[in-house]
N, C-alpha and C. Protein backbone atom coordinates (compact mmCIF):
# COMPACT_ATOMS: atom_id res chain seq x y z
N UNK A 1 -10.90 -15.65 -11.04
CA UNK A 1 -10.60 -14.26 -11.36
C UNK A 1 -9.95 -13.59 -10.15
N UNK A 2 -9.03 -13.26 -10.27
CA UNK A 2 -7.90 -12.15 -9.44
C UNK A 2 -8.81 -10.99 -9.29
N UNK A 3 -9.02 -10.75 -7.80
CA UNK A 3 -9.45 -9.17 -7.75
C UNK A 3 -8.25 -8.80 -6.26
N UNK A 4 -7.71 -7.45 -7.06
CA UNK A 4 -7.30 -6.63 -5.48
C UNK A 4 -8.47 -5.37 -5.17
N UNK A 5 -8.47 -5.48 -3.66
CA UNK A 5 -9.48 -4.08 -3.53
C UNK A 5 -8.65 -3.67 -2.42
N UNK A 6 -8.56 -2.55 -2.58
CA UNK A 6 -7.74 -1.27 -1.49
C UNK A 6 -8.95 -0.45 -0.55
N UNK A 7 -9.07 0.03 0.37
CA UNK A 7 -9.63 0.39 1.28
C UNK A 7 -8.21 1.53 2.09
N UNK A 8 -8.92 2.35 2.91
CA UNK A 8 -8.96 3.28 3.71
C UNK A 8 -7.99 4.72 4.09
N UNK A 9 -8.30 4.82 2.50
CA UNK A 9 -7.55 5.98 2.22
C UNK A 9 -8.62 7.36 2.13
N UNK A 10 -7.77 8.30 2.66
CA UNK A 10 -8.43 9.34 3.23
C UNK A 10 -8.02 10.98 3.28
N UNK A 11 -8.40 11.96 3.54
CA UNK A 11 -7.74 13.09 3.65
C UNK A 11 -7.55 13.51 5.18
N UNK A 12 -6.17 13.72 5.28
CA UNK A 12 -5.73 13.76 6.67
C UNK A 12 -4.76 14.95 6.99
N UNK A 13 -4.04 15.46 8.03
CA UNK A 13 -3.71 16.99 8.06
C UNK A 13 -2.23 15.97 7.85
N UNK A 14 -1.29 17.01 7.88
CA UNK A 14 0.39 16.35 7.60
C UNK A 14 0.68 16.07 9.49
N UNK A 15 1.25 15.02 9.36
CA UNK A 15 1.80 14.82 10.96
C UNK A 15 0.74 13.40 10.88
N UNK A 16 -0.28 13.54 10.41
CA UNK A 16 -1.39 12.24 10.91
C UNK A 16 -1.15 10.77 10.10
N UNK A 17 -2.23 9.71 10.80
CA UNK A 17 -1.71 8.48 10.18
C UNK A 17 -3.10 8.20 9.70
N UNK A 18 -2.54 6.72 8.63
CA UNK A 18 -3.30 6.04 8.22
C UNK A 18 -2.80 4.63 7.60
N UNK A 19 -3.77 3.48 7.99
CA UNK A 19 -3.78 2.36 7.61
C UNK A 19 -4.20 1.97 6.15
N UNK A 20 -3.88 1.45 5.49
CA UNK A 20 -4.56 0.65 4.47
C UNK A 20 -4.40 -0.32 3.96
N UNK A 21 -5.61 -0.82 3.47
CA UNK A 21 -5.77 -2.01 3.46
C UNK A 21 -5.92 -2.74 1.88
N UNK A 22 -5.79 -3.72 1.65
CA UNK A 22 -5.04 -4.38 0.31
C UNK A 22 -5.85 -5.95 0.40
N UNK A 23 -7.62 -5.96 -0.36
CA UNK A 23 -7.91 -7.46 0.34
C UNK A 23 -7.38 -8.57 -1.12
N UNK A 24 -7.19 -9.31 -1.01
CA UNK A 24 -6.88 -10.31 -2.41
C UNK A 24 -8.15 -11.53 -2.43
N UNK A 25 -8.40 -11.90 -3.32
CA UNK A 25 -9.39 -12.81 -3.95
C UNK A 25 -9.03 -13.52 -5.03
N UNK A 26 -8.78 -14.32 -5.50
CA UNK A 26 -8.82 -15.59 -7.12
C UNK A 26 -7.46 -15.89 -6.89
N UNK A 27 -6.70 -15.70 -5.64
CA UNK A 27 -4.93 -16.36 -5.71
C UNK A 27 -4.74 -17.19 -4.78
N UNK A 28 -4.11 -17.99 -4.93
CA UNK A 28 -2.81 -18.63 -3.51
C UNK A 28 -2.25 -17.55 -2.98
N UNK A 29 -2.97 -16.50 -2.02
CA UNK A 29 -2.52 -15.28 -1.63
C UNK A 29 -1.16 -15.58 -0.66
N UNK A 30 -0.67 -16.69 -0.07
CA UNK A 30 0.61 -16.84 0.55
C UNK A 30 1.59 -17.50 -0.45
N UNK A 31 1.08 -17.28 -1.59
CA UNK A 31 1.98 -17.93 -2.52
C UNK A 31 2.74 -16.48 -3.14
N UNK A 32 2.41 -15.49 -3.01
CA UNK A 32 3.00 -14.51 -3.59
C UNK A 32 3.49 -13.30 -2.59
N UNK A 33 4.53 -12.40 -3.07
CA UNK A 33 4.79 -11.21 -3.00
C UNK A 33 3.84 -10.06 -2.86
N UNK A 34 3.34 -9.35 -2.01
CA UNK A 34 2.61 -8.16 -2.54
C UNK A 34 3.56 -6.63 -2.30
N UNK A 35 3.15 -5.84 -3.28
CA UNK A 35 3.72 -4.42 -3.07
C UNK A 35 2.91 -3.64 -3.37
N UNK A 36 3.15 -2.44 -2.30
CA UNK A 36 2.43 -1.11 -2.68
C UNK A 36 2.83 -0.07 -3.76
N UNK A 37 2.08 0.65 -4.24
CA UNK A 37 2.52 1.67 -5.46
C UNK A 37 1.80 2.50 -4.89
N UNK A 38 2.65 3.50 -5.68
CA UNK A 38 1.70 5.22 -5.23
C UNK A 38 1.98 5.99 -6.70
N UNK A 39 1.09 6.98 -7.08
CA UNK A 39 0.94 7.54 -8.28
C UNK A 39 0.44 8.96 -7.94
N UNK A 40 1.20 10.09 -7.95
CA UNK A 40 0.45 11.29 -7.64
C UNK A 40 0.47 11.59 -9.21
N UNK A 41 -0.59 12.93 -9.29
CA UNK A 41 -1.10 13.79 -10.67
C UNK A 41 0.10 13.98 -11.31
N UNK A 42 0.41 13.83 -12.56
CA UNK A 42 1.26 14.20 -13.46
C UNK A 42 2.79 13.50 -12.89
N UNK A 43 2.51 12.81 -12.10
CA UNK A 43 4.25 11.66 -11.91
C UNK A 43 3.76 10.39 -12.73
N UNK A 44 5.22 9.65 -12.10
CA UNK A 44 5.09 8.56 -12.54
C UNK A 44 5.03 7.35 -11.53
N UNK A 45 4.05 6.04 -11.42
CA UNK A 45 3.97 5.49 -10.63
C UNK A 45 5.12 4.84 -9.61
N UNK A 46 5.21 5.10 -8.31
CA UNK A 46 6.59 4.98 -7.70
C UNK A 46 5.87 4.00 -6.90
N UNK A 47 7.04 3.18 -7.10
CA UNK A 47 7.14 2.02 -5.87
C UNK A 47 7.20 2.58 -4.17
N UNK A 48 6.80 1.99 -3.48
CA UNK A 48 6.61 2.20 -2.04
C UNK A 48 7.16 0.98 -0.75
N UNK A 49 6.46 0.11 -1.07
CA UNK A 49 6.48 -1.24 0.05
C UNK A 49 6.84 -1.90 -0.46
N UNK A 50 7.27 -3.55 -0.03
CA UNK A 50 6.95 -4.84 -0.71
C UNK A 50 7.37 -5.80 0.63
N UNK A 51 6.28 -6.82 0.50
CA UNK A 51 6.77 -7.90 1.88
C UNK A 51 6.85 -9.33 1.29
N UNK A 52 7.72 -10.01 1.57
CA UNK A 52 7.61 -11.53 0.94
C UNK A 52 6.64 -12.07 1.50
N UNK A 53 6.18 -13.42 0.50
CA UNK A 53 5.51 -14.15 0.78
C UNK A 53 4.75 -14.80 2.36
N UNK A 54 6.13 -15.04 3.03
CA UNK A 54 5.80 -15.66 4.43
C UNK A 54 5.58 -14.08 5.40
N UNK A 55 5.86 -12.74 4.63
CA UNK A 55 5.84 -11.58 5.56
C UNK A 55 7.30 -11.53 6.63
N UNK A 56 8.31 -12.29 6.56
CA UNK A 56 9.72 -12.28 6.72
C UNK A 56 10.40 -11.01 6.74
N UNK A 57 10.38 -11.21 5.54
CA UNK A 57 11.28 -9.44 4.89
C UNK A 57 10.14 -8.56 4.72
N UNK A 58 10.58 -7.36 4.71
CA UNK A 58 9.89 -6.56 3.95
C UNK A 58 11.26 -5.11 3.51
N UNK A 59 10.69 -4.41 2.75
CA UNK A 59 11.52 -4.08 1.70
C UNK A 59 10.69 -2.12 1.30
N UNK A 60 11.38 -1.08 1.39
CA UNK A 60 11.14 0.37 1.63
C UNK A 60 11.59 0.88 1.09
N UNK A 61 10.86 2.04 -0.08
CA UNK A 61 11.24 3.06 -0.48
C UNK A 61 12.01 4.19 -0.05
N UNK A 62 13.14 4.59 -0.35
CA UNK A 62 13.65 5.62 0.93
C UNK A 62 12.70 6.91 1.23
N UNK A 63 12.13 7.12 0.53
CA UNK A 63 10.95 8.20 0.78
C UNK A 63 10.07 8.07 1.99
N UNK A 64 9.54 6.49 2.12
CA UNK A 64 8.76 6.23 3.39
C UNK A 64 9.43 5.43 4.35
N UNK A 65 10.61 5.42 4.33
CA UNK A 65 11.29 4.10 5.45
C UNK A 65 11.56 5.22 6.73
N UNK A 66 11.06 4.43 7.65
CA UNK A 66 11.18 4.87 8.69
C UNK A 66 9.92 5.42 9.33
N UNK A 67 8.46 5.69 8.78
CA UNK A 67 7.33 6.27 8.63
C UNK A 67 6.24 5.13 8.26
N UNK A 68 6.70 4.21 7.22
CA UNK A 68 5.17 3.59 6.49
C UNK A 68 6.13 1.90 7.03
N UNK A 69 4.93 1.46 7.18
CA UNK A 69 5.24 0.15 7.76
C UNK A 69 4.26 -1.36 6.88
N UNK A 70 4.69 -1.91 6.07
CA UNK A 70 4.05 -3.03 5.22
C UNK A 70 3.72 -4.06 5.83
N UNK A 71 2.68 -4.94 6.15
CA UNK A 71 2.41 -5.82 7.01
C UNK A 71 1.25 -7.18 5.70
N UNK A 72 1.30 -7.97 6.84
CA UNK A 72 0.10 -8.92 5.95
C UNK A 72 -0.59 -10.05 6.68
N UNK A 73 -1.79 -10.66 6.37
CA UNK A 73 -2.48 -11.34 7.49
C UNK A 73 -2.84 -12.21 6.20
N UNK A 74 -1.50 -13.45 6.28
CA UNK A 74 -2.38 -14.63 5.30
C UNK A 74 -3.52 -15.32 5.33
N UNK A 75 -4.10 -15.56 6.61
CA UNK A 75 -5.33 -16.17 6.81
C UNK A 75 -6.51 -15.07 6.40
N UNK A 76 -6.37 -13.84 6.28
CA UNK A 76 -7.70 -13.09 5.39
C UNK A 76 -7.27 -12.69 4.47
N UNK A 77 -6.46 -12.92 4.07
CA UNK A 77 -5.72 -12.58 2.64
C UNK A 77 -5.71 -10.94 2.92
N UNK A 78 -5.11 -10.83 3.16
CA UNK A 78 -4.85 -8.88 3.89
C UNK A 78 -3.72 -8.51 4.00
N UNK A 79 -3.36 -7.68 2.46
CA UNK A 79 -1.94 -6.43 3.19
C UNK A 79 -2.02 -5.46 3.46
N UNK A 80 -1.33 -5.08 4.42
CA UNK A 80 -1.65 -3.21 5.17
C UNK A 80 -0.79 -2.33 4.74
N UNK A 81 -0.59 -1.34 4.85
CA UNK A 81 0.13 -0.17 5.01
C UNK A 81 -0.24 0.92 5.71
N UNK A 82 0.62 0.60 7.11
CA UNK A 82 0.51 1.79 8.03
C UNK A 82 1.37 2.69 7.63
N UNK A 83 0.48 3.97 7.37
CA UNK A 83 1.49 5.21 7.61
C UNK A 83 1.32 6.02 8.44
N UNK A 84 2.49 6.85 8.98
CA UNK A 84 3.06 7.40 10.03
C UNK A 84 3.18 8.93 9.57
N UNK A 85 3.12 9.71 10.68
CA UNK A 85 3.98 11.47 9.76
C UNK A 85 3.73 11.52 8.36
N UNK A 86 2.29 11.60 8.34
CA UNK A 86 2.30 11.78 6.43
C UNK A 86 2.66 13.43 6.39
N UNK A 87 3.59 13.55 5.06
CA UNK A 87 3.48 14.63 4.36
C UNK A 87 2.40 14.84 3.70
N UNK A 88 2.55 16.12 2.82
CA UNK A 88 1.95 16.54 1.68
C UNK A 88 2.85 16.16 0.69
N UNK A 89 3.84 15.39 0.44
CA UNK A 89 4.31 14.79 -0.56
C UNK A 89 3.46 13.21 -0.34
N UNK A 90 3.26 12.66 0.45
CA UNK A 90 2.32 11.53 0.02
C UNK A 90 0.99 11.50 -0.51
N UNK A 91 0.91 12.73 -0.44
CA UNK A 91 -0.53 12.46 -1.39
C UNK A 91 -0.30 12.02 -2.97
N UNK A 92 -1.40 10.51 -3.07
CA UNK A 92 -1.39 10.32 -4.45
C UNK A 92 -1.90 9.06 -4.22
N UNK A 93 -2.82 8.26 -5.53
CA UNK A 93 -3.37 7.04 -5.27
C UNK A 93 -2.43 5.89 -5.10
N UNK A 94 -2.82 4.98 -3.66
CA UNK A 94 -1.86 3.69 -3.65
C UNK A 94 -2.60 2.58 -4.28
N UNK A 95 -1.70 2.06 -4.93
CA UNK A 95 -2.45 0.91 -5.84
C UNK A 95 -1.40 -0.36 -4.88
N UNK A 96 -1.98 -1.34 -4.67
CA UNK A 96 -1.59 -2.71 -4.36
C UNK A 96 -1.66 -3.52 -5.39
N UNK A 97 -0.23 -4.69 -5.35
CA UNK A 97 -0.34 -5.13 -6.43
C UNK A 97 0.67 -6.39 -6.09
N UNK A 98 0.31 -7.86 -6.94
CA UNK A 98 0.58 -8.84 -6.98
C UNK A 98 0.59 -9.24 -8.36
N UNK A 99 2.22 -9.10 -8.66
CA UNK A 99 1.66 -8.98 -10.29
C UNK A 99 1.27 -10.50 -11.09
N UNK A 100 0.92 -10.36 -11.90
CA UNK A 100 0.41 -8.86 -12.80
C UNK A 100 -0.74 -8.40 -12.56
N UNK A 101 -1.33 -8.86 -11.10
CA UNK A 101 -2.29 -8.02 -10.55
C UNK A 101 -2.47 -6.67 -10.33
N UNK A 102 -3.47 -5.66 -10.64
CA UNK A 102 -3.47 -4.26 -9.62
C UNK A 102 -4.44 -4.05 -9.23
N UNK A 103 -5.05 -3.80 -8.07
CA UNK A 103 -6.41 -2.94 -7.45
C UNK A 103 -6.42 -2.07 -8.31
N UNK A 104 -7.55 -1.05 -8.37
CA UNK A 104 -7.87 0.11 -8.54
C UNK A 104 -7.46 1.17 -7.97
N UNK A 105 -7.06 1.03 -6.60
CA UNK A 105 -6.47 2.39 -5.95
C UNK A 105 -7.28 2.94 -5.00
N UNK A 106 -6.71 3.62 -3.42
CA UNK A 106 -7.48 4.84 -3.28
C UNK A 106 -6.81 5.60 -2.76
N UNK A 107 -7.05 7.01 -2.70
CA UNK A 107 -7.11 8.17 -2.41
C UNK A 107 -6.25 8.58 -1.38
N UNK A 108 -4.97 8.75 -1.01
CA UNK A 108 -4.75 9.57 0.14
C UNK A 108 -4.18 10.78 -0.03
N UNK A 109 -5.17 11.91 0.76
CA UNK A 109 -4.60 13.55 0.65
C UNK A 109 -4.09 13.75 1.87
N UNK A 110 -3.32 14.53 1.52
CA UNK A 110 -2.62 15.23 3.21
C UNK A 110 -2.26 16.57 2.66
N UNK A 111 -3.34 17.25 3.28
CA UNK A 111 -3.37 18.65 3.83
C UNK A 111 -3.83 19.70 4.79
N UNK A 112 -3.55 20.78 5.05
CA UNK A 112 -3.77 20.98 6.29
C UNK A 112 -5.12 22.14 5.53
């Protein structure tokens, strides 16, 4: 059984950072692609990150390029997403996902 679990999302002022974390379980986790999603209230789920397999490339929404940084640690099966200068436009749940996998999501607010 495929589980994603997301971790360390938080409410933070605009200007501040945060990491998060993306653990995988039931895959050949270096056998795949992972990407981040984000979903604020009443949108529609927008793509964010994505890093290949070996963590080589990685690949940015123009919204966060230059700010959010996609990373991955195949030996704990772990993808990150550092973000940088959050707005108050990033608030909204990031879901990680290896499809047709998805975590559940958590939480990041940014407000002051």
């Amino acid at each position: 059984q495929v589980e994603l679990a997301e971790s360390g999302g938080d409410l933070v002022q605009p200007g501040g950072s945060l990491i998060l974390s993306c653990t995988a379980s039931g895959l050949t986790f270096n056998g795949w692609a992972q990407r981040w999603y984000r979903q604020a209230p009443g949108k529609e789920r927008e793509w964010v990150a994505s890093i290949t397999n070996s963590g080589e490339k990685t690949y940015y929404a123009d919204s966060v390029k230059g700010r959010f940084t996609i990373s991955r640690d195949n030996d704990k099966n772990i993808v990150y997403l550092r973000m940088n200068n959050l707005k108050p436009e990033d608030t909204a749940l990031y879901l990680c996902t290896s499809p047709p996998h998805w975590g559940q999501g958590t939480q990041v607010t940014v407000s002051s």
